[in-house]
N, C-alpha and C. Protein backbone atom coordinates (compact mmCIF):
# COMPACT_ATOMS: atom_id res chain seq x y z
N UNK A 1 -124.76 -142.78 -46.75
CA UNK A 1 -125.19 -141.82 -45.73
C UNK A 1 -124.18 -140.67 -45.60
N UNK A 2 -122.61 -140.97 -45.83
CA UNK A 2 -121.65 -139.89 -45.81
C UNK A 2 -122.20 -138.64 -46.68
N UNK A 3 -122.77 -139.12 -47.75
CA UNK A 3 -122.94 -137.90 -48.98
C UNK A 3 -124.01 -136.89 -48.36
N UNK A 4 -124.63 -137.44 -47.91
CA UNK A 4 -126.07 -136.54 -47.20
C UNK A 4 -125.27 -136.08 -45.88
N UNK A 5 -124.44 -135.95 -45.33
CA UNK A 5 -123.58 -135.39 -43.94
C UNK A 5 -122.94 -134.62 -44.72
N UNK A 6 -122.10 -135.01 -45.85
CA UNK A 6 -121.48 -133.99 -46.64
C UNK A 6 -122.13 -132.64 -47.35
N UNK A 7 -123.40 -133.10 -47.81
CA UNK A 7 -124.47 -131.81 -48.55
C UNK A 7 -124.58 -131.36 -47.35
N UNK A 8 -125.14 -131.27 -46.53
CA UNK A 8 -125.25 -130.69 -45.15
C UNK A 8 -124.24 -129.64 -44.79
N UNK A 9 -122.90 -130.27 -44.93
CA UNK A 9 -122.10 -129.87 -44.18
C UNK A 9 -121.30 -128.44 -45.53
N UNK A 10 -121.54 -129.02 -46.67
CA UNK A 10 -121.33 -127.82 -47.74
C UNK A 10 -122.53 -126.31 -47.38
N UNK A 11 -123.56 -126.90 -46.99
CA UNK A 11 -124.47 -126.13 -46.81
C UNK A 11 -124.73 -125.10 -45.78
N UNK A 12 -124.07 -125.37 -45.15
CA UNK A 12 -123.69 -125.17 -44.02
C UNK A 12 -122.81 -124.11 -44.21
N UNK A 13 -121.49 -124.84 -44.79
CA UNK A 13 -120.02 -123.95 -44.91
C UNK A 13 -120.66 -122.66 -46.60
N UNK A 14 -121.51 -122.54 -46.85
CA UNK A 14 -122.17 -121.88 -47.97
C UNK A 14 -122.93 -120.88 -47.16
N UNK A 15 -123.45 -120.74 -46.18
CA UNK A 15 -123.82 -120.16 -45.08
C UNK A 15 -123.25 -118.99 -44.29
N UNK A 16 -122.13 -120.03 -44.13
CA UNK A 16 -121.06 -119.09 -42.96
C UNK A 16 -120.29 -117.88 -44.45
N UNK A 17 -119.93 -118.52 -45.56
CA UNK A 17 -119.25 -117.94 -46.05
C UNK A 17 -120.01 -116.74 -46.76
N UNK A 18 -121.17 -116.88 -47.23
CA UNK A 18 -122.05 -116.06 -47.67
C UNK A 18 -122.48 -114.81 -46.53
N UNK A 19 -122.98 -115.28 -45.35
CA UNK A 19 -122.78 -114.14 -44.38
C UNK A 19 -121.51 -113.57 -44.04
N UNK A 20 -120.62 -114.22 -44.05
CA UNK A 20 -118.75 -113.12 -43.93
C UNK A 20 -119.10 -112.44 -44.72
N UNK A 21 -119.50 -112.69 -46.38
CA UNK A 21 -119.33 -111.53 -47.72
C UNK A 21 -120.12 -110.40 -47.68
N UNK A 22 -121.61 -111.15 -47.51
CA UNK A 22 -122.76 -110.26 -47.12
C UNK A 22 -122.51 -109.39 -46.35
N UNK A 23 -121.96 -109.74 -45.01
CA UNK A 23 -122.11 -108.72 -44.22
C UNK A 23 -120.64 -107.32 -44.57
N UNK A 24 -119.74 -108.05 -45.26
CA UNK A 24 -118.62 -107.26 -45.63
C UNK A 24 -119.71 -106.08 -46.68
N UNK A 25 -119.78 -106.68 -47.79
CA UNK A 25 -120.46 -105.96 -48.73
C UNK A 25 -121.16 -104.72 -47.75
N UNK A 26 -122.32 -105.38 -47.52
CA UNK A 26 -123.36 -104.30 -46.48
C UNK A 26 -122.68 -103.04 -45.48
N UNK A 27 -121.41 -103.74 -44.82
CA UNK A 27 -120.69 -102.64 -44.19
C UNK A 27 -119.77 -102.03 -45.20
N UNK A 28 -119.74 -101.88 -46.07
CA UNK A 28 -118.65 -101.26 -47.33
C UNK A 28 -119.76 -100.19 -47.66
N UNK A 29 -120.94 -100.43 -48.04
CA UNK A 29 -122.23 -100.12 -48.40
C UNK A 29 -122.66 -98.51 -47.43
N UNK A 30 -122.53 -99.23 -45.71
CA UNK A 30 -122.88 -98.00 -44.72
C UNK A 30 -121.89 -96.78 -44.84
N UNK A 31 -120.65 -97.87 -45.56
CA UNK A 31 -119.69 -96.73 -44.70
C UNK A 31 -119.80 -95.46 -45.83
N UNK A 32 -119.79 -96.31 -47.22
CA UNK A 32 -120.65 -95.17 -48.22
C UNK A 32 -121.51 -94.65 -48.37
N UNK A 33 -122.43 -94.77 -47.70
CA UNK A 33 -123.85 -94.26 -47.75
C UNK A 33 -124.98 -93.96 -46.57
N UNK A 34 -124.43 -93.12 -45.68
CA UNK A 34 -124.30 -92.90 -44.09
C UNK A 34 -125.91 -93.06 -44.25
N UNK A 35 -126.45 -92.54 -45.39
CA UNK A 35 -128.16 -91.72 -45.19
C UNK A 35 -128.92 -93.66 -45.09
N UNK A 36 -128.29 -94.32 -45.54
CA UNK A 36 -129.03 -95.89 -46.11
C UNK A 36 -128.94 -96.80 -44.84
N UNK A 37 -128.76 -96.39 -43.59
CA UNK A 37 -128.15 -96.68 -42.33
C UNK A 37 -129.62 -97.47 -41.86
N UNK A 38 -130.85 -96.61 -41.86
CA UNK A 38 -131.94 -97.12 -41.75
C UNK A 38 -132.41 -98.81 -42.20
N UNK A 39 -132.31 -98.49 -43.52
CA UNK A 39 -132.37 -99.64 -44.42
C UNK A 39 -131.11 -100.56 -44.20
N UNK A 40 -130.03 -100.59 -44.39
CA UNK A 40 -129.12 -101.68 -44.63
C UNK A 40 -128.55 -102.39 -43.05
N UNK A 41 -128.91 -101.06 -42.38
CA UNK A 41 -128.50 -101.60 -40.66
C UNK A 41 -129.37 -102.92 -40.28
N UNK A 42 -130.45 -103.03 -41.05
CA UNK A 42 -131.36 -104.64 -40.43
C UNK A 42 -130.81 -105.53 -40.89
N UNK A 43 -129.69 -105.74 -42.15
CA UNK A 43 -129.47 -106.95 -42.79
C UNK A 43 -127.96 -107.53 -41.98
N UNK A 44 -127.03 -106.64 -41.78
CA UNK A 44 -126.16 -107.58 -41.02
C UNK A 44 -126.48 -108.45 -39.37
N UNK A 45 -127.06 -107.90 -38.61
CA UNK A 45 -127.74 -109.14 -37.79
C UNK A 45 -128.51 -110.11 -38.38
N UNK A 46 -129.31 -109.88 -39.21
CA UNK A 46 -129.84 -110.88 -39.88
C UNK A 46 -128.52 -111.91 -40.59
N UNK A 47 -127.69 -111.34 -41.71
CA UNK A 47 -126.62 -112.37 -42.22
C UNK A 47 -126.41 -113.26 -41.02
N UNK A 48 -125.64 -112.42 -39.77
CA UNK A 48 -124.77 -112.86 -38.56
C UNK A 48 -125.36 -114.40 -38.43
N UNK A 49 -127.18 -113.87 -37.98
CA UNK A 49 -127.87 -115.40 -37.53
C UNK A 49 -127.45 -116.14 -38.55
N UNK A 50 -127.93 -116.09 -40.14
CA UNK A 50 -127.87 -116.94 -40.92
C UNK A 50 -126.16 -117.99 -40.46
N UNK A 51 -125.15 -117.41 -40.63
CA UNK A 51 -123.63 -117.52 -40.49
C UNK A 51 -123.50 -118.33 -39.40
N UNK A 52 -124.29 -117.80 -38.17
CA UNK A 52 -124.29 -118.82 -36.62
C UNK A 52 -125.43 -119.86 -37.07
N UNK A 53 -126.37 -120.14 -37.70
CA UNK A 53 -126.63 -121.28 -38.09
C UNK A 53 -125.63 -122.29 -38.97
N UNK A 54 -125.21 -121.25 -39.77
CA UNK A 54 -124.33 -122.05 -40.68
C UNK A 54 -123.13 -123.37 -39.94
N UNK A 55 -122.77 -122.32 -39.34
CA UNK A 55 -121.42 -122.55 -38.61
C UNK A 55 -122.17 -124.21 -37.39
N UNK A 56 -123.45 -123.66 -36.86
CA UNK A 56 -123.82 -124.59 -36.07
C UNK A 56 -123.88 -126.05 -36.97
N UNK A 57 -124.40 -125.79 -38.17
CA UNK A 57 -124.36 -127.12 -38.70
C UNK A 57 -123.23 -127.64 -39.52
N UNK A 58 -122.30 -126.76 -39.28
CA UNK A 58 -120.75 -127.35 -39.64
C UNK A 58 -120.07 -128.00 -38.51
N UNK A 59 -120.59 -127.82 -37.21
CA UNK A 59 -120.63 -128.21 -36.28
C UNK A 59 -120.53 -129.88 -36.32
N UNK A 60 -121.87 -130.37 -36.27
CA UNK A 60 -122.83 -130.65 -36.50
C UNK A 60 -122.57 -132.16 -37.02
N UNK A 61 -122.62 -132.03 -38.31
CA UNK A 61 -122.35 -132.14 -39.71
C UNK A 61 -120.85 -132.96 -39.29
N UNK A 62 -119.84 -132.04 -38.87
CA UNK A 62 -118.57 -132.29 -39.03
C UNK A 62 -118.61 -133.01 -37.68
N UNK A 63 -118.78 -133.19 -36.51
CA UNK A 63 -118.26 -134.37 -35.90
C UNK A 63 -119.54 -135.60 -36.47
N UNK A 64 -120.01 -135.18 -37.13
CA UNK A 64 -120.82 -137.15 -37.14
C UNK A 64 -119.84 -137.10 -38.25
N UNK A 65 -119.66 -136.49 -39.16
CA UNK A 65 -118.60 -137.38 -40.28
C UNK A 65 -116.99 -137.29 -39.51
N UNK A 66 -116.29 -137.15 -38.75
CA UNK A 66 -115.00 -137.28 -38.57
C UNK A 66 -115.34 -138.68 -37.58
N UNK A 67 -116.56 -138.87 -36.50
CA UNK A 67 -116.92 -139.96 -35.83
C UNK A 67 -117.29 -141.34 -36.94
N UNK A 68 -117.62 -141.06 -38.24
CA UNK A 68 -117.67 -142.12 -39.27
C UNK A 68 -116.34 -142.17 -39.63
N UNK A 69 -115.77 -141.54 -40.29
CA UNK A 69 -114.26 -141.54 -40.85
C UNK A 69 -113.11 -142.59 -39.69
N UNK A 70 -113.37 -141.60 -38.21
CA UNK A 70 -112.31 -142.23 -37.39
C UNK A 70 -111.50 -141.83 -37.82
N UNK A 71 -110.77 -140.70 -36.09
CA UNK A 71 -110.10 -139.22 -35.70
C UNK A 71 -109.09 -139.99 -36.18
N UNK A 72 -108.37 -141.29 -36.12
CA UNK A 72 -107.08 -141.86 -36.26
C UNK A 72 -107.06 -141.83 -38.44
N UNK A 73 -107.83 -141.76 -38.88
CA UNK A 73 -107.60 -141.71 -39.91
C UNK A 73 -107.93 -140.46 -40.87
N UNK A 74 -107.69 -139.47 -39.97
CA UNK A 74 -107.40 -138.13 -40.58
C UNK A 74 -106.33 -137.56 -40.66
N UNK A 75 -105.83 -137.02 -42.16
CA UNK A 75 -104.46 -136.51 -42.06
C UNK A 75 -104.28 -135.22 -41.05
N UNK A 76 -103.09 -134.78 -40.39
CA UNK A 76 -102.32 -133.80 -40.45
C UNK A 76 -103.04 -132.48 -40.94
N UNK A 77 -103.45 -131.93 -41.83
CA UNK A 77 -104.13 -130.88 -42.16
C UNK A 77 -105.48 -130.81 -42.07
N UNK A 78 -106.19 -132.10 -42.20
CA UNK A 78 -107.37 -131.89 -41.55
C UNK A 78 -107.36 -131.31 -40.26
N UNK A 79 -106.35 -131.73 -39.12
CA UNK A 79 -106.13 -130.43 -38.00
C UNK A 79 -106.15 -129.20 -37.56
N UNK A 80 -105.15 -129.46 -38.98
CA UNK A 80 -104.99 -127.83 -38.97
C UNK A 80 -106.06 -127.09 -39.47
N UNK A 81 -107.41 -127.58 -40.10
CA UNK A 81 -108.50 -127.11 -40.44
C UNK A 81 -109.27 -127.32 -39.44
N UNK A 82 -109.28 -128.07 -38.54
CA UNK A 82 -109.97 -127.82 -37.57
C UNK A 82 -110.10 -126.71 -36.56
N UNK A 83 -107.83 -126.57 -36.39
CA UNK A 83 -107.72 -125.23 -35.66
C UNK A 83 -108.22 -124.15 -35.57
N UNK A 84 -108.46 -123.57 -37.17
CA UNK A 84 -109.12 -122.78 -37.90
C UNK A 84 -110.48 -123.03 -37.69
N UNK A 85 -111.31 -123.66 -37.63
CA UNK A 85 -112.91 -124.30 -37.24
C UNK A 85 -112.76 -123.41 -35.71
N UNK A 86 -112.16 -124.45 -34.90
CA UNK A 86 -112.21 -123.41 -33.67
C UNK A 86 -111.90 -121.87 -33.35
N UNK A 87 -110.91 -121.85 -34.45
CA UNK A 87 -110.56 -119.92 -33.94
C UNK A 87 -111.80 -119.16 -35.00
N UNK A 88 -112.25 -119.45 -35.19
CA UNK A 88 -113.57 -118.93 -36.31
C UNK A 88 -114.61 -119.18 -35.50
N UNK A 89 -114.68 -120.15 -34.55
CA UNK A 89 -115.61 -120.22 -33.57
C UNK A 89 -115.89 -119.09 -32.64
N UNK A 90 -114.55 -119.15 -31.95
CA UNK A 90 -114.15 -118.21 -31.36
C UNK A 90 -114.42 -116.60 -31.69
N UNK A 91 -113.74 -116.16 -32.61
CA UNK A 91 -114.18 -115.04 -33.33
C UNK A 91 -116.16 -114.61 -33.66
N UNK A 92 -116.46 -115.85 -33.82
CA UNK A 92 -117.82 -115.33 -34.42
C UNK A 92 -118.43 -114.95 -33.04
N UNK A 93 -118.13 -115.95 -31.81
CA UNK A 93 -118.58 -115.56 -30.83
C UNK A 93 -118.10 -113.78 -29.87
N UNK A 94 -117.02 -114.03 -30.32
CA UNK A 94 -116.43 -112.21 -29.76
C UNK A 94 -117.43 -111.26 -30.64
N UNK A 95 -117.61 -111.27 -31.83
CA UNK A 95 -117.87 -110.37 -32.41
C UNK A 95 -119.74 -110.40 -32.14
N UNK A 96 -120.04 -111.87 -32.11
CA UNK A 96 -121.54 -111.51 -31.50
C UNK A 96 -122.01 -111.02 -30.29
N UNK A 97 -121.05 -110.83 -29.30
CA UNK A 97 -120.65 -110.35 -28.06
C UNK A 97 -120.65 -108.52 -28.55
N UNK A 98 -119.92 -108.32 -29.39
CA UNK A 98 -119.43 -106.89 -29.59
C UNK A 98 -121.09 -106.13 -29.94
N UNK A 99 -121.79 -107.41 -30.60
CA UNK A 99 -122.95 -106.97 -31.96
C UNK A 99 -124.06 -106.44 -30.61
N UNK A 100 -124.29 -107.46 -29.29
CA UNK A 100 -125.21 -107.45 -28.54
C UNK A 100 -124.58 -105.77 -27.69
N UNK A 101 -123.35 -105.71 -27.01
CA UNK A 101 -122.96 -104.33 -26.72
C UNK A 101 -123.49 -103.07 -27.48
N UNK A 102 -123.50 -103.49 -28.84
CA UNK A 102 -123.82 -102.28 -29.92
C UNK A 102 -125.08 -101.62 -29.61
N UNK A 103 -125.83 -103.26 -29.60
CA UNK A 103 -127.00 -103.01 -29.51
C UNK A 103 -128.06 -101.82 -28.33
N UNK A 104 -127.08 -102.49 -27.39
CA UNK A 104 -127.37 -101.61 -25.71
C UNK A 104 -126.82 -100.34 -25.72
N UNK A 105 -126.02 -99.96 -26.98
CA UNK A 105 -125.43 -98.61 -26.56
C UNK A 105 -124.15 -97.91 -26.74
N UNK A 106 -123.41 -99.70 -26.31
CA UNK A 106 -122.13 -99.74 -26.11
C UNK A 106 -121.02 -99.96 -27.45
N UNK A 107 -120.55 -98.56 -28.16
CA UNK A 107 -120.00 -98.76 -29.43
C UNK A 107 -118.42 -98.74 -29.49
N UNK A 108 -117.99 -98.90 -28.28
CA UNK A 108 -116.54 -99.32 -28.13
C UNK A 108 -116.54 -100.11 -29.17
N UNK A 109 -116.17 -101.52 -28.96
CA UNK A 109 -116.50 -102.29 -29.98
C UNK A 109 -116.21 -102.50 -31.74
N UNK A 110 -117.08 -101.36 -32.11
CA UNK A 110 -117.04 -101.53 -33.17
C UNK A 110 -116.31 -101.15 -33.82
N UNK A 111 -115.17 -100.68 -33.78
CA UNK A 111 -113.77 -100.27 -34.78
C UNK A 111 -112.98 -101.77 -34.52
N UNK A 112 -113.85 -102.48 -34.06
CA UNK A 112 -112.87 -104.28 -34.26
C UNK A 112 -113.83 -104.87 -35.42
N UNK A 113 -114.86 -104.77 -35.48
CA UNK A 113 -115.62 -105.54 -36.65
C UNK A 113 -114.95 -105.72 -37.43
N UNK A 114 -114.76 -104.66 -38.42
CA UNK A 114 -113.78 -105.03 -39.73
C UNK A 114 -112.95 -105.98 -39.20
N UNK A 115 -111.95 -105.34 -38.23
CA UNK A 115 -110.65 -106.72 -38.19
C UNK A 115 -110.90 -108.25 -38.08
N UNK A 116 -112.13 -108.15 -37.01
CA UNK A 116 -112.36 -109.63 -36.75
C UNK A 116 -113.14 -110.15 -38.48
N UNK A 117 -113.79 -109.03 -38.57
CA UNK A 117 -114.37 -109.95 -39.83
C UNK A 117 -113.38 -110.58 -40.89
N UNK A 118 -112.20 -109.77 -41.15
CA UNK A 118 -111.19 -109.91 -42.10
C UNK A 118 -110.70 -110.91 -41.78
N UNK A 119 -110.35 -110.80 -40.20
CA UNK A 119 -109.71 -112.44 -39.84
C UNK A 119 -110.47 -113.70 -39.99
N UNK A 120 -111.70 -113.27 -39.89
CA UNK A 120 -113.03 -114.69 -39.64
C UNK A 120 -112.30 -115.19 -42.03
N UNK A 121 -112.70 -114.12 -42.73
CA UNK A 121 -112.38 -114.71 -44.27
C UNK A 121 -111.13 -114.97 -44.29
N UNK A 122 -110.21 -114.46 -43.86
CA UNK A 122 -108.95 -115.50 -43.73
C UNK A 122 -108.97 -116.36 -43.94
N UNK A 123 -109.61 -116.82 -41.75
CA UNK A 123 -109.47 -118.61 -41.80
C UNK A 123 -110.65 -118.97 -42.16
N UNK A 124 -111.37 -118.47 -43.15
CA UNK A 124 -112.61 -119.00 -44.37
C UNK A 124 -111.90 -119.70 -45.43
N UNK A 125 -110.67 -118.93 -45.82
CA UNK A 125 -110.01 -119.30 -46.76
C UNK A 125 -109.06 -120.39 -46.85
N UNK A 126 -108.70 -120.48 -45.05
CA UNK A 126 -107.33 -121.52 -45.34
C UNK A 126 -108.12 -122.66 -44.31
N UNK A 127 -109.55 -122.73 -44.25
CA UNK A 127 -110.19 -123.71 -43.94
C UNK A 127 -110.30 -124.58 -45.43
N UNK A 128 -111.01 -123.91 -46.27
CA UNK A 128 -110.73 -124.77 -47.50
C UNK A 128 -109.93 -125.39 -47.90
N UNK A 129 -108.89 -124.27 -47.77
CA UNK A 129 -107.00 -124.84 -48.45
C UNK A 129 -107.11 -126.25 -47.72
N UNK A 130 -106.93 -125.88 -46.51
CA UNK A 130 -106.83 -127.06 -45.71
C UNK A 130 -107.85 -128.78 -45.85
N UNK A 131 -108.93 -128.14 -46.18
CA UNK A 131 -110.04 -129.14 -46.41
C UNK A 131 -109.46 -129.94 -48.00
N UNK A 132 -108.89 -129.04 -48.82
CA UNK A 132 -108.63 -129.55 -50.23
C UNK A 132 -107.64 -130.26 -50.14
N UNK A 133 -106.29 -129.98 -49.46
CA UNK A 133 -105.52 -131.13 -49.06
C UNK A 133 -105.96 -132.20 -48.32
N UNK A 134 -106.57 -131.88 -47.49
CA UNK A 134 -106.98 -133.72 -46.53
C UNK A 134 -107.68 -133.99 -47.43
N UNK A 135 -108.34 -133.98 -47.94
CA UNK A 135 -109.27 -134.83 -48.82
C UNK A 135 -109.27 -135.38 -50.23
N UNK A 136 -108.20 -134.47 -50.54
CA UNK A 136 -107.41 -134.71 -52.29
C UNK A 136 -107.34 -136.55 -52.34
């Protein structure tokens, strides 16, 4: 039953990471091509949802397998990948906060996208690191 929590939970993390890129790409895309604003402006809310699903079933996914495993028999860096789980939480939620402001009007905001997004592939990146050591 672990292996099917695990496909899940890849599927999941294939999700989140594909919408970070996507939506990077797409905003690399506007910032070149002011006139394509029409067209390409529908696909990053769209990624976003995909990414907040993702993330929900990493959620998900990840406490029924750490509740099979048993919290006492996880290393040290699995933690620290968790930390990262939560501040990526965190982040996706600020920035969907920023996305709904946009929406109403309010474009303060958006000269943080890039940053938060850069930070969200960061700890994309040293969620793995981290995942490849606990589990080696």
């Amino acid at each position: 039953m672990m292996e099917i929590w695990l496909i899940l939970h890849l599927l999941g993390f294939g999700a989140a990471v594909s919408s970070s890129i996507g939506n990077g790409v797409v905003m690399t895309l506007l910032r070149a091509s002011p006139g394509d604003a029409p067209a390409l402006g529908k696909v990053p809310p769209r990624l976003a949802r995909v990414g907040q699903i993702g993330l929900g079933l990493l959620w998900v996914t990840g406490i029924i397998m750490v509740t099979i495993i048993g919290p006492q028999n996880l290393p040290t860096l699995f933690w620290w990948k968790l930390l990262c789980v939560v501040i990526i939480t965190g982040l996706v939620i600020v920035m969907s906060l920023i996305v709904k402001r946009m929406q109403a009007g309010d474009r303060s905001g958006m000269a943080r996208l890039p940053i938060l997004g850069g930070a969200s592939a960061g700890l994309l990146l040293l969620i793995v690191i981290f995942a490849v050591y606990s589990f080696d």
